[in-house]
C-alpha atoms as a PDB file:
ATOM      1  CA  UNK A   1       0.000   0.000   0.000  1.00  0.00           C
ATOM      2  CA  UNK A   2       1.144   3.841  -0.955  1.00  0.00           C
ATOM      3  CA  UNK A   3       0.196   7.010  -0.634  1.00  0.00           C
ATOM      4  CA  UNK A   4      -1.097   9.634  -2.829  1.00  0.00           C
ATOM      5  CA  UNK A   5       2.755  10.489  -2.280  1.00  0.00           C
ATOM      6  CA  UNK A   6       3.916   7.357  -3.071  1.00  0.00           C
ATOM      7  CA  UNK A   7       5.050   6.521   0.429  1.00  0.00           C
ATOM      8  CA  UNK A   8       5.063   2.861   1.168  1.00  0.00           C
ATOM      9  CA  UNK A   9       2.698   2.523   4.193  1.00  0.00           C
ATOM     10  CA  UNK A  10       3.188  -1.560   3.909  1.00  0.00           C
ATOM     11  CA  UNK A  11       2.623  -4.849   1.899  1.00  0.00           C
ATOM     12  CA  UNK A  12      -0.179  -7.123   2.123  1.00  0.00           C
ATOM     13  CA  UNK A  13       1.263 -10.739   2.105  1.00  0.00           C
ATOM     14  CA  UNK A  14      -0.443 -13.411  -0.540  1.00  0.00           C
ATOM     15  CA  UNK A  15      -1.156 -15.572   2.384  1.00  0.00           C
ATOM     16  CA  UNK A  16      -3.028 -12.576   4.429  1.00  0.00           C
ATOM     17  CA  UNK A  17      -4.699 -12.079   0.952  1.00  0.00           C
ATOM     18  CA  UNK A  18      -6.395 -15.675   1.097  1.00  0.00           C
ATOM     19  CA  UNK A  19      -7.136 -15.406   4.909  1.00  0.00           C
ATOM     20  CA  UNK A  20      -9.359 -12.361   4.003  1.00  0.00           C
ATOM     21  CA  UNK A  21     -10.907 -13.697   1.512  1.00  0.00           C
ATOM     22  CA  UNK A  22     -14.716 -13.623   2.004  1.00  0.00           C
ATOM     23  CA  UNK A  23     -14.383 -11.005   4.816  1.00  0.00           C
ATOM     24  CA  UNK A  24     -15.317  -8.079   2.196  1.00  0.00           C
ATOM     25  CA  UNK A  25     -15.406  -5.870   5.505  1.00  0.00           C
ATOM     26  CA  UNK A  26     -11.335  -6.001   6.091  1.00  0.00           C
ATOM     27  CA  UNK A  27      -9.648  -2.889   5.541  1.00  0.00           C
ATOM     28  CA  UNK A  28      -6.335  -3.526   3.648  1.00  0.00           C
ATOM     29  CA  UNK A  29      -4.736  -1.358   6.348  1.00  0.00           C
ATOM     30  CA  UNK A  30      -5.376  -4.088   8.805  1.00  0.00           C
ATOM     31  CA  UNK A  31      -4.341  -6.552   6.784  1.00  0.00           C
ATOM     32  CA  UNK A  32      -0.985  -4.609   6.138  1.00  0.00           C
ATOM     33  CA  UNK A  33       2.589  -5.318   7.611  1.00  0.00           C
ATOM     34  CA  UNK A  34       6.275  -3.161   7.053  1.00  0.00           C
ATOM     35  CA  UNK A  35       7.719  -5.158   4.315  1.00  0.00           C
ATOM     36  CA  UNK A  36      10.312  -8.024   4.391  1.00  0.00           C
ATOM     37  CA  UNK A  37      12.803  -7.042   1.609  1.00  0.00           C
ATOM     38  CA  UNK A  38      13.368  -3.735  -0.078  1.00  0.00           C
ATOM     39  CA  UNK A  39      15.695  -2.511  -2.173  1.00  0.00           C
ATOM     40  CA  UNK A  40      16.898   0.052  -4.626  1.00  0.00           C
ATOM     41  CA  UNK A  41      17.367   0.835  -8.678  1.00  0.00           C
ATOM     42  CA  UNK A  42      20.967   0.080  -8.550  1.00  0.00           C
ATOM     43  CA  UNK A  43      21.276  -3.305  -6.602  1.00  0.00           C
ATOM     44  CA  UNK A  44      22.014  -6.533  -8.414  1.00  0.00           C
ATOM     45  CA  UNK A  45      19.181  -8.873  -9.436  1.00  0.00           C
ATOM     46  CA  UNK A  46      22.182 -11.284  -8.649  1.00  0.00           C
ATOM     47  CA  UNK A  47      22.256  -9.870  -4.869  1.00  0.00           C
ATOM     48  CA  UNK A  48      18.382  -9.461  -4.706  1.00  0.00           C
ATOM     49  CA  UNK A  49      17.439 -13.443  -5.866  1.00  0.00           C
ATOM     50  CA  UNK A  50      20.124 -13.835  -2.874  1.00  0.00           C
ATOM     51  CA  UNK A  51      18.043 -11.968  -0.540  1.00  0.00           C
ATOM     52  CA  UNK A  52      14.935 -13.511  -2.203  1.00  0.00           C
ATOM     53  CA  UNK A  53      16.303 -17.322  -1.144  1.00  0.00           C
ATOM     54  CA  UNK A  54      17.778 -15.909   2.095  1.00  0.00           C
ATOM     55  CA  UNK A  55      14.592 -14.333   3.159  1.00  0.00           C
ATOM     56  CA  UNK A  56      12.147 -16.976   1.845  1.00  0.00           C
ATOM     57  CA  UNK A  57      10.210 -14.155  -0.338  1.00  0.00           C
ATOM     58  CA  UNK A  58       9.212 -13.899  -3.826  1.00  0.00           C
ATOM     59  CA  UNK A  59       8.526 -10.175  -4.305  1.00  0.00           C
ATOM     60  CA  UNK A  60      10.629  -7.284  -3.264  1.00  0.00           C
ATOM     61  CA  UNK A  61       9.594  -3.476  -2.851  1.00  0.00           C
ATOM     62  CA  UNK A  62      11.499  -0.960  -4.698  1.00  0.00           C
ATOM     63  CA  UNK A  63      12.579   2.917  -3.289  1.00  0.00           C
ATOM     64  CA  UNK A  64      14.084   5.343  -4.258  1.00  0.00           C
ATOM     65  CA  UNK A  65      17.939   5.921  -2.672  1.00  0.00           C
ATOM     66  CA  UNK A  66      17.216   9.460  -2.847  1.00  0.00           C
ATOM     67  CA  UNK A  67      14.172   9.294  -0.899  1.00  0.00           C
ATOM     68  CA  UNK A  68      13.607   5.543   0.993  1.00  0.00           C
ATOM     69  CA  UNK A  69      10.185   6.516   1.729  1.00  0.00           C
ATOM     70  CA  UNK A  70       9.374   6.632  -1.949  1.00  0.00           C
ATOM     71  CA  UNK A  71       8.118   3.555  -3.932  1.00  0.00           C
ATOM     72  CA  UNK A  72       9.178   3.338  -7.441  1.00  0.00           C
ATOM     73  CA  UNK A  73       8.073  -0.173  -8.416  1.00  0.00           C
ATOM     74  CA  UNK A  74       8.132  -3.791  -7.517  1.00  0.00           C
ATOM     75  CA  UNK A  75      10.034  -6.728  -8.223  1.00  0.00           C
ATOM     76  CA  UNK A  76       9.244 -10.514  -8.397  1.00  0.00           C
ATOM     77  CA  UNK A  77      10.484 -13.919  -8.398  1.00  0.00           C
ATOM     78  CA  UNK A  78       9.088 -14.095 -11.723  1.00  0.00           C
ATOM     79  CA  UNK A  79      10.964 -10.951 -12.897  1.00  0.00           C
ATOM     80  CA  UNK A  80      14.645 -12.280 -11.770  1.00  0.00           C
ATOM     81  CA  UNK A  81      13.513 -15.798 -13.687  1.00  0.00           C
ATOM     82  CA  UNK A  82      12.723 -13.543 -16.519  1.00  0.00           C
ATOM     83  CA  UNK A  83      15.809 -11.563 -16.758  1.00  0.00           C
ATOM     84  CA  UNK A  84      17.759 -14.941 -16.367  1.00  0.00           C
ATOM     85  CA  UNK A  85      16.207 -16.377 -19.496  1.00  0.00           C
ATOM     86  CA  UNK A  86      17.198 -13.484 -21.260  1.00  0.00           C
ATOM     87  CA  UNK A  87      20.802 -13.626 -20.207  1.00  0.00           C
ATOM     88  CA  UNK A  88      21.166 -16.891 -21.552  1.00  0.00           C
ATOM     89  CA  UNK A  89      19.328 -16.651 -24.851  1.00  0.00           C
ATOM     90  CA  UNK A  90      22.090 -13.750 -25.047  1.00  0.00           C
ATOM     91  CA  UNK A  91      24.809 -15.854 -24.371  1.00  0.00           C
ATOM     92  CA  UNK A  92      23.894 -18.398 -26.193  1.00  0.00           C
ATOM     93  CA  UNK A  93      23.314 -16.288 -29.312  1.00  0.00           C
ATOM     94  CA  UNK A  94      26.713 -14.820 -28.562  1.00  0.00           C
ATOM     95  CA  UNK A  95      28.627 -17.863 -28.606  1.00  0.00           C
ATOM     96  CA  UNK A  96      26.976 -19.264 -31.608  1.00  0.00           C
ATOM     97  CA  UNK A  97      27.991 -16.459 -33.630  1.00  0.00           C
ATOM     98  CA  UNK A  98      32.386 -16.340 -31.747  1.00  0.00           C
ATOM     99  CA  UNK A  99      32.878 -20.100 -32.763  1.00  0.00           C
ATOM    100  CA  UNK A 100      36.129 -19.437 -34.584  1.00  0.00           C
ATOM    101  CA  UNK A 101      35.886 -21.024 -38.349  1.00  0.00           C
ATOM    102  CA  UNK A 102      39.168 -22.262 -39.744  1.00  0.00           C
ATOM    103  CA  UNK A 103      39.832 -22.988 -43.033  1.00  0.00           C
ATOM    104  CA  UNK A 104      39.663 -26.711 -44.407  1.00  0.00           C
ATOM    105  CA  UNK A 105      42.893 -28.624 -43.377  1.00  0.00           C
ATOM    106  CA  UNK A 106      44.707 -29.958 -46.650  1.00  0.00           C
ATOM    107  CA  UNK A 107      47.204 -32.101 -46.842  1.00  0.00           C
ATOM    108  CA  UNK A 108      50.339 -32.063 -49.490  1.00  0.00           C
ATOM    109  CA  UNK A 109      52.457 -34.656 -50.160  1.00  0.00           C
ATOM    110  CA  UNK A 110      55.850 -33.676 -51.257  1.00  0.00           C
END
């Protein structure tokens, strides 16, 4: 949950999702907790699938370094599995096209 100011006031866990369900008279503020893992723009997907496995978490908030308080998206297990896939179609298409081609070996008799 944000603000109008995009200020994260807290997450709402899957699991608190399905608890709630049929009780259309929650308030998502109830339901809300600070959240597990944040992080920023500029940290690794590397470091944050760490934190991901470390933490037992699939989905991470993102803030701004300039301003903590301020959410500026969200990322999830399925985005780091995405990114991965893309890093090796890359590499794959990379190394298909530095295979080094030699010339046909010939043999002379002298």
């Amino acid at each position: 949950m944000i603000d109008e100011g995009a200020v994260l006031l807290g997450v709402i866990p899957r699991r608190e999702l399905v608890e709630l369900n049929g009780r259309g008279s929650a308030r998502a503020a109830e339901a809300a907790v600070p959240a597990r893992v944040t992080t920023y723009p500029d940290e690794t997907l590397r470091d944050l699938a760490r934190r991901f496995a470390g933490e037992h978490v699939t989905t991470a908030v993102v803030l701004d370094r300039g301003d903590p308080s301020r959410v500026v998206g969200l990322v999830t297990a399925e985005h780091l599995l995405q990114a991965h896939l893309r890093d090796l179609v890359h590499e794959r298409h990379r190394q298909r096209f530095l295979q080094p081609r030699l010339p046909p070996y010939r043999v002379t008799i002298s």
